[in-house]
C-alpha atoms as a PDB file:
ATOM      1  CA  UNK A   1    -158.566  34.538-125.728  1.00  0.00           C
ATOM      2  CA  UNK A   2    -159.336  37.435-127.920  1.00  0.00           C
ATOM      3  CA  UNK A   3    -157.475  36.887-131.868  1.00  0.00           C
ATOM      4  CA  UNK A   4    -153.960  38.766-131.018  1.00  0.00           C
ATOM      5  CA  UNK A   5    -152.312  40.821-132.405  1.00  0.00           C
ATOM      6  CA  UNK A   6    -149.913  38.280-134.341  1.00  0.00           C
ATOM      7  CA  UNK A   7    -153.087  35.813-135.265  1.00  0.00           C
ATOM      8  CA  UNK A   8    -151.376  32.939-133.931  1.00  0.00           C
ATOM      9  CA  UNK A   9    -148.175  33.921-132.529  1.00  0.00           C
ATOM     10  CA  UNK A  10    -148.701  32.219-129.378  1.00  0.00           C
ATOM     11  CA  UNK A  11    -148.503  28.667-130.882  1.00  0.00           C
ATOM     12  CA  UNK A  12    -145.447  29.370-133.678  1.00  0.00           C
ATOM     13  CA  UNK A  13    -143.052  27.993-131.135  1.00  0.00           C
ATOM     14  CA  UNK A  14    -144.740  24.729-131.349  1.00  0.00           C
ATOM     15  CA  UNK A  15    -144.468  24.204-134.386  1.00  0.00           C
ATOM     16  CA  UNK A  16    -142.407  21.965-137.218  1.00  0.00           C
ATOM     17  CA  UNK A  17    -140.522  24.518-139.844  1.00  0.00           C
ATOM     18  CA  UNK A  18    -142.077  22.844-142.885  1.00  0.00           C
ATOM     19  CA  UNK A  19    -145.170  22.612-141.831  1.00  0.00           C
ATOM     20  CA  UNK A  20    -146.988  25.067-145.086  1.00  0.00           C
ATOM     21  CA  UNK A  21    -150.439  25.002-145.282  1.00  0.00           C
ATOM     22  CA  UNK A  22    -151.401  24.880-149.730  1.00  0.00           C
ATOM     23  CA  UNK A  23    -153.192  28.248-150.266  1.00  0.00           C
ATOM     24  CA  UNK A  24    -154.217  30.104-152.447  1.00  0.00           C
ATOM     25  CA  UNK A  25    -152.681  31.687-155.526  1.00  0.00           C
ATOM     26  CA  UNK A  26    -151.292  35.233-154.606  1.00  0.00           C
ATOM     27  CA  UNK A  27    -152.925  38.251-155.984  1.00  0.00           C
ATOM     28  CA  UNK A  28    -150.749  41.056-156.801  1.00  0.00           C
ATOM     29  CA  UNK A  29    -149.789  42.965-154.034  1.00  0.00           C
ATOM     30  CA  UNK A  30    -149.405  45.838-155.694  1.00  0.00           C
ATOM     31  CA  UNK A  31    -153.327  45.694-155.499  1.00  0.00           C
ATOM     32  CA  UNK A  32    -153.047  46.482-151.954  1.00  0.00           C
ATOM     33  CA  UNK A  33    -150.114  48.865-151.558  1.00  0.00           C
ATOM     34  CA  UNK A  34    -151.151  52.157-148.874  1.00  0.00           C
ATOM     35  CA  UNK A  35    -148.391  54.263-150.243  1.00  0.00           C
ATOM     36  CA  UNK A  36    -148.426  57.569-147.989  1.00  0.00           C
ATOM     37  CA  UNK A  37    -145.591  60.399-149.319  1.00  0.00           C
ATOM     38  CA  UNK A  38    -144.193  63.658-147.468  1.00  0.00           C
ATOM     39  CA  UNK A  39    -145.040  67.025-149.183  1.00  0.00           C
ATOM     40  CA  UNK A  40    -143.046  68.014-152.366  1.00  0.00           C
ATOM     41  CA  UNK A  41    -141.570  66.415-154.942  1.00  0.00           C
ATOM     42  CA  UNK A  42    -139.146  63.991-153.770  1.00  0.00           C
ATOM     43  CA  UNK A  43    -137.051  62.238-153.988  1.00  0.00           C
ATOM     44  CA  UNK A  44    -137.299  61.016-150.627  1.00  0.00           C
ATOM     45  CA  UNK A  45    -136.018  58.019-149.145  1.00  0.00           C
ATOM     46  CA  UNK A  46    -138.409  55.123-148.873  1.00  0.00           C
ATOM     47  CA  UNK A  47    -139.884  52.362-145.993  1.00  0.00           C
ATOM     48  CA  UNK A  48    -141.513  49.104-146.847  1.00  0.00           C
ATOM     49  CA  UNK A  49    -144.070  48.024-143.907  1.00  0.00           C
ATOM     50  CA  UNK A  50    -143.834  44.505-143.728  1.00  0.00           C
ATOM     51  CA  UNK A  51    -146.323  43.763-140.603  1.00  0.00           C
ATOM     52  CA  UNK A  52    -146.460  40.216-138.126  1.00  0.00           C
ATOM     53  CA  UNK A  53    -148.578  37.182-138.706  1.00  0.00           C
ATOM     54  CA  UNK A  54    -152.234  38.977-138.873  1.00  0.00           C
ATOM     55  CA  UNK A  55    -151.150  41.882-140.957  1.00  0.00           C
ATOM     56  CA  UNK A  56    -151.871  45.590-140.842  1.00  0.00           C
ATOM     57  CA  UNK A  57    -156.163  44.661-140.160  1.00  0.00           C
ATOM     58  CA  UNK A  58    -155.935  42.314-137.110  1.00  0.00           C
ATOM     59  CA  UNK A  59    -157.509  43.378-133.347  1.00  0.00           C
ATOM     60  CA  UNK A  60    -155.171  45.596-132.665  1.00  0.00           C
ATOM     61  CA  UNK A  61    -152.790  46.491-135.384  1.00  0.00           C
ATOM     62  CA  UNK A  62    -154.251  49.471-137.110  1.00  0.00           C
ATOM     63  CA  UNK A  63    -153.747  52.654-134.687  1.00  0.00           C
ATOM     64  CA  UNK A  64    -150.296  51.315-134.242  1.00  0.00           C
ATOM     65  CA  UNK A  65    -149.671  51.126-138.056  1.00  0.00           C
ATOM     66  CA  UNK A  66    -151.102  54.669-138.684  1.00  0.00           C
ATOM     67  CA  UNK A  67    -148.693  56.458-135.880  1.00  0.00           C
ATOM     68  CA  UNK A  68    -145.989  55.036-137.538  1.00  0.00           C
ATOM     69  CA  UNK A  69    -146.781  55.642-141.060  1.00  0.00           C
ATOM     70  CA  UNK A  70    -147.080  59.722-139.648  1.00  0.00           C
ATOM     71  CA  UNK A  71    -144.414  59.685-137.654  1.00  0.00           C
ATOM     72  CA  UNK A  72    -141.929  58.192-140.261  1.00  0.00           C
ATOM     73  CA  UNK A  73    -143.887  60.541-143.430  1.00  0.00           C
ATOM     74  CA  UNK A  74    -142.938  63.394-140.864  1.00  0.00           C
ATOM     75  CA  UNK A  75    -139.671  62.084-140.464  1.00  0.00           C
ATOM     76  CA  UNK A  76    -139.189  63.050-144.160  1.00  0.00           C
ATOM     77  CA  UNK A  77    -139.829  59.140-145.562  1.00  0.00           C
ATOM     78  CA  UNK A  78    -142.192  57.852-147.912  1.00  0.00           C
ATOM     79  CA  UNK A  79    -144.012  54.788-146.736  1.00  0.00           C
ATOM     80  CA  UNK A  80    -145.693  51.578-148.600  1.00  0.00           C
ATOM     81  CA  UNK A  81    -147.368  48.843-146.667  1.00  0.00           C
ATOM     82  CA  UNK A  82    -147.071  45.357-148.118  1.00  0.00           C
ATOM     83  CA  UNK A  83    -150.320  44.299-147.208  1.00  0.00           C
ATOM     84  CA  UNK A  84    -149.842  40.203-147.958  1.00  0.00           C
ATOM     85  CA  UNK A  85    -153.298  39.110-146.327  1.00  0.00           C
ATOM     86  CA  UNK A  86    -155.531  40.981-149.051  1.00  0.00           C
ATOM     87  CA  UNK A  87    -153.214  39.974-151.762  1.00  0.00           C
ATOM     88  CA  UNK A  88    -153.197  36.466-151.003  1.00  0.00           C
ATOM     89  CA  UNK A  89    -156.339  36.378-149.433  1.00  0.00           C
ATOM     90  CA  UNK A  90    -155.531  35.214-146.450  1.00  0.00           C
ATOM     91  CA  UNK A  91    -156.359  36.002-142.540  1.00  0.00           C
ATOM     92  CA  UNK A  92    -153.132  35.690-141.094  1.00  0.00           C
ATOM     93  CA  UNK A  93    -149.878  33.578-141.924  1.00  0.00           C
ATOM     94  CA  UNK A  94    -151.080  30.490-139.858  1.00  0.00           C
ATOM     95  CA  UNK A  95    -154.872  29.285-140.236  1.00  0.00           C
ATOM     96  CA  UNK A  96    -154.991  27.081-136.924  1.00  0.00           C
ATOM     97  CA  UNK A  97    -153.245  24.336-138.370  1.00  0.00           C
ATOM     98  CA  UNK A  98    -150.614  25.150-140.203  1.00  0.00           C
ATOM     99  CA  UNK A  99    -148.761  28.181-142.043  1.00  0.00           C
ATOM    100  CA  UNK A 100    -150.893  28.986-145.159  1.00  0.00           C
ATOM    101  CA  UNK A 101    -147.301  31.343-146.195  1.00  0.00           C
ATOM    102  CA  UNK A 102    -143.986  30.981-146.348  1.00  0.00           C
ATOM    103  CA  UNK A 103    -141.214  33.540-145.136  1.00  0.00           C
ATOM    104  CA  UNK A 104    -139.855  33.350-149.024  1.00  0.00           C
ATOM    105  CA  UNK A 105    -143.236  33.904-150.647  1.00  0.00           C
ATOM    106  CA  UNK A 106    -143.603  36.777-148.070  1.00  0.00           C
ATOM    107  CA  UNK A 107    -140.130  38.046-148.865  1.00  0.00           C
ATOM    108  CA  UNK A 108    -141.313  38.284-153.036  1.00  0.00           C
ATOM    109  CA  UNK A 109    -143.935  40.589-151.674  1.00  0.00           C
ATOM    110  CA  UNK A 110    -141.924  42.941-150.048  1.00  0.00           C
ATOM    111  CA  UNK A 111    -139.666  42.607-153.261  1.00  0.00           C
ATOM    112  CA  UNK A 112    -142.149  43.394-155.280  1.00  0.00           C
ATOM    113  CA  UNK A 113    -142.591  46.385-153.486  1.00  0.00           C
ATOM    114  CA  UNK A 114    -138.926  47.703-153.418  1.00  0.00           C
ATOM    115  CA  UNK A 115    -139.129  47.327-156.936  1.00  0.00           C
ATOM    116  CA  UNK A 116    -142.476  49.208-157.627  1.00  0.00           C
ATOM    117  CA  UNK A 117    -141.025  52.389-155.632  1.00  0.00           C
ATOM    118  CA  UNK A 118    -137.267  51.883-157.320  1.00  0.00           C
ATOM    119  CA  UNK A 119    -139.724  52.861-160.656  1.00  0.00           C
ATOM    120  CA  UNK A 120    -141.372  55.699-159.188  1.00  0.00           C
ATOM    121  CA  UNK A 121    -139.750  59.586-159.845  1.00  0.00           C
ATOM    122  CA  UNK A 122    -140.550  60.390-156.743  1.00  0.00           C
ATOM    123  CA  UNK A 123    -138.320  57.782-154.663  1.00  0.00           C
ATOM    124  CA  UNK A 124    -134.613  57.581-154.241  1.00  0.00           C
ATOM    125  CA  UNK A 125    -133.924  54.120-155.412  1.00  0.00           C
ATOM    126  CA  UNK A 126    -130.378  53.978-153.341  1.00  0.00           C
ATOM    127  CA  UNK A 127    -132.398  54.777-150.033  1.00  0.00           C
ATOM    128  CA  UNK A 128    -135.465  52.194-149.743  1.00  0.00           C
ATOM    129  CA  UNK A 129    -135.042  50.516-146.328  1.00  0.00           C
ATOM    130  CA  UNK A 130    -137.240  47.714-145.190  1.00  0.00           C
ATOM    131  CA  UNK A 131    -139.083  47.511-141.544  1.00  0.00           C
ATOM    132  CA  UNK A 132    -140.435  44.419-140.342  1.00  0.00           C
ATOM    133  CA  UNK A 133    -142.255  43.014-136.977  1.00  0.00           C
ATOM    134  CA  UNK A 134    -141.769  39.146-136.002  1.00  0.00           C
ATOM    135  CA  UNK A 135    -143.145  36.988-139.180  1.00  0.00           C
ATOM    136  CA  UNK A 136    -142.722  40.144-140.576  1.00  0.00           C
ATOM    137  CA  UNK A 137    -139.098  40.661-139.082  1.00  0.00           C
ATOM    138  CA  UNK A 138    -138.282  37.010-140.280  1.00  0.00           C
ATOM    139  CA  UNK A 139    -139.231  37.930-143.884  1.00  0.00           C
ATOM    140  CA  UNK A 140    -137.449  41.242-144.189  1.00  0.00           C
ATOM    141  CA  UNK A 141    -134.369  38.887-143.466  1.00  0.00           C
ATOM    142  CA  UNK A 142    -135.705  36.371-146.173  1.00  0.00           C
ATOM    143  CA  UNK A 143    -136.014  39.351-148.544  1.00  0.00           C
ATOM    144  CA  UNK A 144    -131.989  40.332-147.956  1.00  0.00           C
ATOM    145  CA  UNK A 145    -131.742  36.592-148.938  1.00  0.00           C
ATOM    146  CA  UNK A 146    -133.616  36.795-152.012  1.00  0.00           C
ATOM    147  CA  UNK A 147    -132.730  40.545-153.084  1.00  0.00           C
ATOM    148  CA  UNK A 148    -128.505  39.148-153.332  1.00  0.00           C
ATOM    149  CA  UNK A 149    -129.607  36.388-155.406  1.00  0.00           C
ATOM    150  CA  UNK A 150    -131.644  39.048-157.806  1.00  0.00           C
ATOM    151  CA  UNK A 151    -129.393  42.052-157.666  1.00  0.00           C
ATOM    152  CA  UNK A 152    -131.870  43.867-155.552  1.00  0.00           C
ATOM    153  CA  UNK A 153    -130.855  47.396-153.625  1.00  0.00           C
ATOM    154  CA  UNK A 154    -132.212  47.690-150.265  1.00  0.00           C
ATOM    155  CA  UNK A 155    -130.311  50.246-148.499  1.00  0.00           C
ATOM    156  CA  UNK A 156    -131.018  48.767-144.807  1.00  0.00           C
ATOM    157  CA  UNK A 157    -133.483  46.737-142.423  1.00  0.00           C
ATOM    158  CA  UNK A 158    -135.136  47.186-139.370  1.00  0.00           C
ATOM    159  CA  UNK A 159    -136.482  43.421-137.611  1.00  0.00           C
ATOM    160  CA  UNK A 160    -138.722  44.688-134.285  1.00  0.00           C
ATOM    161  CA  UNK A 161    -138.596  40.945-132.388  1.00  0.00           C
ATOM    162  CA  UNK A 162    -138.227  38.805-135.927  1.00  0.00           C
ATOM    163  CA  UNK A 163    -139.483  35.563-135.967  1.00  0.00           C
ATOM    164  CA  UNK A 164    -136.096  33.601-137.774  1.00  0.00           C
ATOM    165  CA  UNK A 165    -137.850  29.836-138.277  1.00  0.00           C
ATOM    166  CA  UNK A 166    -138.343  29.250-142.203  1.00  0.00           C
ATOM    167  CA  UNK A 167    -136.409  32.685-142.727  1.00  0.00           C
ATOM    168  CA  UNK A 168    -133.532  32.195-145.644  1.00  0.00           C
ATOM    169  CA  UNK A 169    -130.084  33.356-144.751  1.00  0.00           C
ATOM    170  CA  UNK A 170    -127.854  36.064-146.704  1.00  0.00           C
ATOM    171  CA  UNK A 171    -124.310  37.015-146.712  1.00  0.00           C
ATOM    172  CA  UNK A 172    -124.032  40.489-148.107  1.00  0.00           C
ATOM    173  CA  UNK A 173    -122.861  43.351-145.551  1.00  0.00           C
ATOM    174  CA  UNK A 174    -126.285  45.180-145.395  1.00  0.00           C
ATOM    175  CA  UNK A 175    -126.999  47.558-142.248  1.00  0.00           C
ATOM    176  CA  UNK A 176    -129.554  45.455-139.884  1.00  0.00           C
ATOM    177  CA  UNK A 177    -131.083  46.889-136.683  1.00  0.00           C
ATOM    178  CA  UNK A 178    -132.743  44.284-134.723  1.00  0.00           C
ATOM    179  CA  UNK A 179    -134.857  44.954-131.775  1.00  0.00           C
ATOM    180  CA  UNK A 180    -135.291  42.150-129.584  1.00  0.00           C
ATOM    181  CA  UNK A 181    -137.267  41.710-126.101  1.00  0.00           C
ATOM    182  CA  UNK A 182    -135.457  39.538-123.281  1.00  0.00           C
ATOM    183  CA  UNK A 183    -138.433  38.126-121.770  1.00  0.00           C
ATOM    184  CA  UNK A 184    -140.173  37.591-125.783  1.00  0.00           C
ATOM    185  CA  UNK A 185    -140.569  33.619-125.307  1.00  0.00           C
ATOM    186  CA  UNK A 186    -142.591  33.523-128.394  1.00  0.00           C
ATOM    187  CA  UNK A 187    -139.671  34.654-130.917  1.00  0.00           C
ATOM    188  CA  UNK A 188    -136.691  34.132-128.626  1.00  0.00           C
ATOM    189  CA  UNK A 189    -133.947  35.947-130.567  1.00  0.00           C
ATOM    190  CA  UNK A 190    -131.684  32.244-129.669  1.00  0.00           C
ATOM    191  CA  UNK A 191    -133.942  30.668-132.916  1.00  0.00           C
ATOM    192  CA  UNK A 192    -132.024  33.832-134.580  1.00  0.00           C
ATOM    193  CA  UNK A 193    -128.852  33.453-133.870  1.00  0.00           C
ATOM    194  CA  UNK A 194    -127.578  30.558-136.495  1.00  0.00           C
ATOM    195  CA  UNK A 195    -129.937  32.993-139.263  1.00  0.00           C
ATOM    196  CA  UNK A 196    -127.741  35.943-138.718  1.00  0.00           C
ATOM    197  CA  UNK A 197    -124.023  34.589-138.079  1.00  0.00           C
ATOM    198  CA  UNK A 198    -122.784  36.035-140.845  1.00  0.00           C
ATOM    199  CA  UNK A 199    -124.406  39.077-140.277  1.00  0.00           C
ATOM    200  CA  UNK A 200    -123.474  39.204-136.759  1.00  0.00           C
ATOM    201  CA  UNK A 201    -119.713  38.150-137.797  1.00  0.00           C
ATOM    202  CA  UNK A 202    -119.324  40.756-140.001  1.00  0.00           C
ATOM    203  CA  UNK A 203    -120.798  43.391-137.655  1.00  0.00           C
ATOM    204  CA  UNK A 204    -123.552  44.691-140.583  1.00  0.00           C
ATOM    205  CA  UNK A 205    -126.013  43.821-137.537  1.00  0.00           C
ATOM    206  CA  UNK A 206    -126.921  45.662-134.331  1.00  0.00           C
ATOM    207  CA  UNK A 207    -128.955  44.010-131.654  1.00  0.00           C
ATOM    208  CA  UNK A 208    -130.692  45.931-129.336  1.00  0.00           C
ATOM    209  CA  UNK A 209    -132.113  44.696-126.225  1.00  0.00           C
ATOM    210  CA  UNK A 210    -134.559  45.578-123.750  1.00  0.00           C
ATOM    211  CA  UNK A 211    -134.511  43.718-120.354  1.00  0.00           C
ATOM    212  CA  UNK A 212    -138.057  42.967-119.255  1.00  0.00           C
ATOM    213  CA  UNK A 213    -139.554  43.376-122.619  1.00  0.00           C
ATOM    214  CA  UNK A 214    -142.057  40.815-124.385  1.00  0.00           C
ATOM    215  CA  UNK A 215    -143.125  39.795-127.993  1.00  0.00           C
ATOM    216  CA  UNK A 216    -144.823  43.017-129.254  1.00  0.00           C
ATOM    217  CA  UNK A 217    -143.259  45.130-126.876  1.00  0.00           C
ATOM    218  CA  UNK A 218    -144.090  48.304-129.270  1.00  0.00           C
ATOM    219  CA  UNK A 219    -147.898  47.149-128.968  1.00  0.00           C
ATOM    220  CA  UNK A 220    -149.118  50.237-127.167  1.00  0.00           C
ATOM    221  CA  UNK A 221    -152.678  48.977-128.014  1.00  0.00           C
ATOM    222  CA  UNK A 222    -152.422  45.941-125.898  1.00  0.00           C
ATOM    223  CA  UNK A 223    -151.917  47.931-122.933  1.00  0.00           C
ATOM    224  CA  UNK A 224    -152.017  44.738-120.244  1.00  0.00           C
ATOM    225  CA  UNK A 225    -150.108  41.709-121.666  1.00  0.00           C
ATOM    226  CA  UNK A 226    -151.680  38.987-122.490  1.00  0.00           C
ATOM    227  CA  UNK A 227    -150.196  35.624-121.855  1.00  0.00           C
ATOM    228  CA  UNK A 228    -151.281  32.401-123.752  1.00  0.00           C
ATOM    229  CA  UNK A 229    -149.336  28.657-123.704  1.00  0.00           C
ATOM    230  CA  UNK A 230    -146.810  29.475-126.013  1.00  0.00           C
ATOM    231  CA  UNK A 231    -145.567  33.011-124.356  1.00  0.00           C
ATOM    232  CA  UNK A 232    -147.060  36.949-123.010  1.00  0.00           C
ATOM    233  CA  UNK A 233    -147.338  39.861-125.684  1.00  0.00           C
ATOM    234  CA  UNK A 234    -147.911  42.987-125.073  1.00  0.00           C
ATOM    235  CA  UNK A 235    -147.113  46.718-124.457  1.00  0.00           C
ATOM    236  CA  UNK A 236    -143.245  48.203-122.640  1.00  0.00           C
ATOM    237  CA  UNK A 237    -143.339  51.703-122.791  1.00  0.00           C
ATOM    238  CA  UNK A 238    -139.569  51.789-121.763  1.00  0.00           C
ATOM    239  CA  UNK A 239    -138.751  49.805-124.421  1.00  0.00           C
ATOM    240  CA  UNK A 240    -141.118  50.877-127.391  1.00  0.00           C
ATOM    241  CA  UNK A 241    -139.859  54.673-127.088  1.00  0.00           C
ATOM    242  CA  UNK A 242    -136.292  53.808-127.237  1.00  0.00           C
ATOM    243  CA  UNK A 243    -137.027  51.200-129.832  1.00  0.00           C
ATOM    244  CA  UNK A 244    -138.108  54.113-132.018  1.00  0.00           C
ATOM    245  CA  UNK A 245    -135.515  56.678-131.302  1.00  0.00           C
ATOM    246  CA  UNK A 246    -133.322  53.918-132.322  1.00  0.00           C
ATOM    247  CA  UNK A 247    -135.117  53.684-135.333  1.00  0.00           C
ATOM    248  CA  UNK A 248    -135.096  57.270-136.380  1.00  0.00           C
ATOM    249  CA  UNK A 249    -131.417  57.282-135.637  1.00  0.00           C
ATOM    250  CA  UNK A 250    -130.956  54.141-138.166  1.00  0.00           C
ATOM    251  CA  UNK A 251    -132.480  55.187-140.889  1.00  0.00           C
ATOM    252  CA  UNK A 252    -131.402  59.205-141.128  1.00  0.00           C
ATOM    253  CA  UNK A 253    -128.241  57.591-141.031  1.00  0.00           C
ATOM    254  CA  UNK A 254    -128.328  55.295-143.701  1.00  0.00           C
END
């Protein structure tokens, strides 16, 4: 099989929580930011990209990356990418063996990166939202974790199909829109569920679900699923445009 999309999604399910590769020290990930801005001045609301297990460069990530970069910078949205491969110099979150990052160390980057645009004139600090796809989706949680501990403001998240194992939980009442596949057996939203209670009890979360949908349902460059032993991935047009109406909606109203 060709490297997918996720680098190695297809064997996550497989594996033990703790299982953390040592790697390398982290660069700073500021180093790496793609920070794309609407015309004028600003303020304007901020996104922070946080992408799945191979990051914004693997086989088929990049067209799908740039849309949505336009389509949220049209939208009226400034838009950072936490690019976490280049600044810890890395391939992917999982190196064949074992993860070589964790969901928390992941979470510091996109931290880093609310705090970077909370500094800059041109951003509304009270409107920075965070998006993130399955490891990605599972550290956008993590970062809610870590941003109550630190007195951090993030205004709302977005998980497309998160990835919960080795996420950290949180308690504070933050708006959460998670979109979730029925037929994703490679981040089955079950591993969520005991993540999220509180979030879920406390209605701050949404869960959106599309029926026949799998992991990376929003894929549109895989355009034939591809199944491996651990689950299929792959492009639902169905579910991929109303995932991102349901976006839009989110976000212009938080």
């Amino acid at each position: 099989m060709r490297k997918c999309v996720l680098a190695a999604a297809l064997i996550w399910s497989a594996l033990p929580v703790g299982i953390i590769a040592e790697n390398a020290q982290a660069g700073s990930v500021a180093d790496f930011y793609e920070l794309a801005k609407p015309t004028g001045k600003g303020p304007f609301p901020a996104v922070v990209l946080a992408p799945g297990c191979g990051g914004f460069h693997d086989e088929y990530s990049p067209p799908v990356f740039d849309k949505y970069r336009k389509l949220l910078v049209d939208d009226g949205f400034a838009v950072i990418n936490v690019d976490f491969t280049k600044a810890h110099d890395i391939p992917a979150c999982f190196d064949g063996k074992a993860f070589v990052i964790s969901s928390e160390d992941y979470a510091r980057d996109i931290l880093t990166a609310v705090a970077d645009l909370a500094k800059d004139s041109s951003i509304d600090p009270t409107r920075i939202h965070l998006i993130g796809w399955s490891f990605g989706g599972g550290a956008v949680f993590s970062a809610l974790a870590l941003a109550e501990r630190e007195s951090v403001k993030i205004n709302s998240v977005v998980a497309f199909f998160p990835f919960c194992r080795g996420a950290l939980a949180w308690k504070q009442p933050t708006p959460v829109l998670t979109l979730v596949g029925l037929a994703d057996k490679i981040a089955p939203f079950a591993q969520c569920k005991d993540l999220v209670k509180d979030a879920l009890d406390n209605k701050s979360m949404r869960v959106v679900e599309y029926p026949d949908a799998f992991h990376s349902f929003d894929q549109f460059t895989v355009t034939t699923p591809i199944t491996g032993p651990y689950g299929t991935f792959g492009y639902n047009e169905k579910a991929a445009t109303q995932s991102w109406s349901e976006l839009e909606a989110f976000l212009k109203k938080e």
